[in-house]
Protein backbone atom coordinates (compact mmCIF):
# COMPACT_ATOMS: atom_id res chain seq x y z
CA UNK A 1 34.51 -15.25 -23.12
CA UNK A 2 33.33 -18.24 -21.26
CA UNK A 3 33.42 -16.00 -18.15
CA UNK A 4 31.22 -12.89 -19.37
CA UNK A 5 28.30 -15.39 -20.94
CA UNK A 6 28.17 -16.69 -17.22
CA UNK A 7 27.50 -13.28 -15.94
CA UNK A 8 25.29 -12.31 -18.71
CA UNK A 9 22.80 -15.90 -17.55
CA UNK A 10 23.29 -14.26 -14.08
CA UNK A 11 21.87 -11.10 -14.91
CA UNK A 12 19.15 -12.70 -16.75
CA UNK A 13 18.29 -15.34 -14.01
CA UNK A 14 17.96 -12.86 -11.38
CA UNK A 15 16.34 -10.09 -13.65
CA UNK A 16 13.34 -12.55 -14.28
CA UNK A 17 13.04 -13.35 -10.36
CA UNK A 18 12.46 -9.74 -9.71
CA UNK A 19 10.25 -8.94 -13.21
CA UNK A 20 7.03 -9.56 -11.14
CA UNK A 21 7.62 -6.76 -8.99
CA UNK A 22 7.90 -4.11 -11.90
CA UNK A 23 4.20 -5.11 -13.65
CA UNK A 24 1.28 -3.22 -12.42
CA UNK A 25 -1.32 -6.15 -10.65
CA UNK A 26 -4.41 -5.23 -8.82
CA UNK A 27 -5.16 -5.34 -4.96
CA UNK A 28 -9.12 -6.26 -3.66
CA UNK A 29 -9.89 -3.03 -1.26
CA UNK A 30 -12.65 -4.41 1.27
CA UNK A 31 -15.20 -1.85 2.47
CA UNK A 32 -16.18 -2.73 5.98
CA UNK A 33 -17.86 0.00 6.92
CA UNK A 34 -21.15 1.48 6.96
CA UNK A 35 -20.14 4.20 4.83
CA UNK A 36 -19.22 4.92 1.61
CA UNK A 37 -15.61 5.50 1.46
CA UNK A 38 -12.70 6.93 -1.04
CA UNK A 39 -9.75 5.07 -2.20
CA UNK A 40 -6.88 5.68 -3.91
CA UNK A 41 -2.88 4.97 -4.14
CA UNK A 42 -0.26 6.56 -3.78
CA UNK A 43 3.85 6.84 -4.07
CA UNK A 44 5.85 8.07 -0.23
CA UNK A 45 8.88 8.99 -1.69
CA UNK A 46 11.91 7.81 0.50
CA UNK A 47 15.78 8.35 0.67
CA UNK A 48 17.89 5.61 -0.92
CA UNK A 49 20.98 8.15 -1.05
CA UNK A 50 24.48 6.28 -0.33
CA UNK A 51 25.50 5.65 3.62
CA UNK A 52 21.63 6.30 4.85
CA UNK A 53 19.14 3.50 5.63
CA UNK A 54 16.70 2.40 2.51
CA UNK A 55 13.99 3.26 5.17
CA UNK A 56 14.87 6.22 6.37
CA UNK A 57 12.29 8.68 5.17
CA UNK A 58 13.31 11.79 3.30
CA UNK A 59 13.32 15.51 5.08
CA UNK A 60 10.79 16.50 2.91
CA UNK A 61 7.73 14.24 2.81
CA UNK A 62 5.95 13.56 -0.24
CA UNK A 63 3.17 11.39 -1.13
CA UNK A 64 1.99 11.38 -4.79
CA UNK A 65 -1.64 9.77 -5.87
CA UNK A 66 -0.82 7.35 -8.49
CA UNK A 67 -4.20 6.68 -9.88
CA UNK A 68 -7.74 7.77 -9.49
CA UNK A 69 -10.31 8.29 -6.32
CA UNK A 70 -11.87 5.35 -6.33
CA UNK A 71 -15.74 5.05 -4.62
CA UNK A 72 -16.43 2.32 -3.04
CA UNK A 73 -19.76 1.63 -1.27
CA UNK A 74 -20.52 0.53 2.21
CA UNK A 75 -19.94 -3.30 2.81
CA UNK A 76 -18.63 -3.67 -0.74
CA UNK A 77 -15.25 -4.68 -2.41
CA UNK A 78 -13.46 -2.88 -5.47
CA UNK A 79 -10.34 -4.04 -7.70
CA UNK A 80 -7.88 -1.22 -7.91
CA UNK A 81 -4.61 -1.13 -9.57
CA UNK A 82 -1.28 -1.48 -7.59
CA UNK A 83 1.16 0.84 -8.78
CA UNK A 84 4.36 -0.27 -10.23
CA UNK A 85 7.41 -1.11 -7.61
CA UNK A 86 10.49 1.34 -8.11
CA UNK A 87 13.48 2.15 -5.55
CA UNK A 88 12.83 5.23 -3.38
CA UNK A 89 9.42 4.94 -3.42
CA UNK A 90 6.75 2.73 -1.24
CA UNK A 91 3.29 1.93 -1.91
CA UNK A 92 0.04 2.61 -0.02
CA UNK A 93 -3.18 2.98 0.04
CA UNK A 94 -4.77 6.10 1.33
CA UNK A 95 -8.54 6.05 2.37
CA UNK A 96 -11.07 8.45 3.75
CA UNK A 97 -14.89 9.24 4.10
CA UNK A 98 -14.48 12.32 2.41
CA UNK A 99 -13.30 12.24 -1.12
CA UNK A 100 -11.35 16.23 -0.78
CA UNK A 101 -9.13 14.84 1.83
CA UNK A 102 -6.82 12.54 -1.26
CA UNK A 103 -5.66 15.40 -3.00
CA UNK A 104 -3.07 14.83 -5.67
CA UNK A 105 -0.10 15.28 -3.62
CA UNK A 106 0.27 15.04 0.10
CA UNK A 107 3.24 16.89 1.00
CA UNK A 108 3.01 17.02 5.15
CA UNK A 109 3.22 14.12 7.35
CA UNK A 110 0.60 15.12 10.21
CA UNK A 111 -1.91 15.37 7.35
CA UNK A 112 -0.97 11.47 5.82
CA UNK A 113 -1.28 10.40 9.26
CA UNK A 114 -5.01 11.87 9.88
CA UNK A 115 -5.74 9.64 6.88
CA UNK A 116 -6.57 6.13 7.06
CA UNK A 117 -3.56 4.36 5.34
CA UNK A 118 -1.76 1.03 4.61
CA UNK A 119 1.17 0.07 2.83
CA UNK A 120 0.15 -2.21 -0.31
CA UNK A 121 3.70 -3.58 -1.88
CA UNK A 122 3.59 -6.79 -3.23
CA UNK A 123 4.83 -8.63 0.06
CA UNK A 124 1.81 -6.97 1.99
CA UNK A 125 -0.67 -9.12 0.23
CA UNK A 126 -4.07 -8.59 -2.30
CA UNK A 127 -6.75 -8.05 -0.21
CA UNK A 128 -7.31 -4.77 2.16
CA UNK A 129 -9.66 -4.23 4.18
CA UNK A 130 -11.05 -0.53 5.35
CA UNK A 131 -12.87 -0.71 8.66
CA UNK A 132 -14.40 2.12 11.41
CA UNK A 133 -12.49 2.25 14.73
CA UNK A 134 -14.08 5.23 16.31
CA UNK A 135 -13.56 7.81 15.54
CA UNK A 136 -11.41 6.82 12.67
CA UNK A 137 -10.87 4.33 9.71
CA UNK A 138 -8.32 1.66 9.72
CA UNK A 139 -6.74 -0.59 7.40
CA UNK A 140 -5.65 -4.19 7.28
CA UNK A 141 -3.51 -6.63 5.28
CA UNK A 142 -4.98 -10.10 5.05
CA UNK A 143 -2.27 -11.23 7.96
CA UNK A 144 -3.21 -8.27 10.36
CA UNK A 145 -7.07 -8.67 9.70
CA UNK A 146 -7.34 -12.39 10.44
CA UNK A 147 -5.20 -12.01 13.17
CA UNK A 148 -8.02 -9.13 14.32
CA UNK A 149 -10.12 -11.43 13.76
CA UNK A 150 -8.82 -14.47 15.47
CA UNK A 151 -7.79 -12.08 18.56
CA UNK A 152 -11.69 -11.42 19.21
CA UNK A 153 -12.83 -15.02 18.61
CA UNK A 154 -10.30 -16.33 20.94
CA UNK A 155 -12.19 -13.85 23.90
CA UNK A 156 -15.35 -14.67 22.93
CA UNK A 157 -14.53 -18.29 23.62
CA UNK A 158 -14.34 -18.12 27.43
């Protein structure tokens, strides 16, 4: 008896540590750019079948939008909502001058890649930021972006 309450704290210790991951929070999406730009998340589904990698992408892509286009305007910032975590499944955020191009469901790699597109789990940080590198737009995590940004000021210094 004494044995089974221990693992029943167990399984209550460690299911609060990871409760933070399964709630819904919101991400800051920074608009950078001189143009008015669409937003929106999505679900890449991924293979967490026995004996392969957790990483290791599944034959068939897929890429799900998880909530609504959002619009945001040039040099502006928007709250959006991060999607819940789950297993099989990573989070990003898919971006684009041209609201067609996130359609509900993206279901070929060559076209996620032509999008501008950032992976936005909890670990990745809040803020985002959307930017133009000709002829394309990029996207940052808080970490890559001040890095960016410390890069240039470091060459403008000599």
């Amino acid at each position: 008896m004494k044995k089974q309450s221990y693992k029943i704290l167990l399984l209550l210790f460690f299911g609060t540590l990871n409760l933070h991951t399964l709630k819904a929070d919101e991400i800051t999406v920074h608009n950078k750019t001189e143009s008015t730009i669409y937003a929106a998340t999505y679900y890449q589904y991924y293979d967490i079948s026995p004996g392969k990698y957790v990483f290791e992408t599944i034959k068939e892509f897929k890429c799900i939008k998880t909530g609504d286009v959002q619009t945001i305007n040039p040099v502006e910032t928007k709250k959006i909502e991060r999607t819940q975590s789950f297993a099989g499944r990573h989070r990003n955020l898919l971006s684009s001058i041209n609201k067609d191009d996130l359609a509900q469901e993206i279901n070929n790699k060559k076209t996620f890649n032509k999008l501008c597109h950032i992976r936005i789990g909890s670990s990745k940080g809040d803020n985002f930021y959307i930017t133009t590198e000709k002829p394309r737009l990029k996207a940052y995590n808080d970490k890559t972006w001040n890095k960016k940004h410390s890069d240039n000021s470091e060459k403008t210094i000599d």
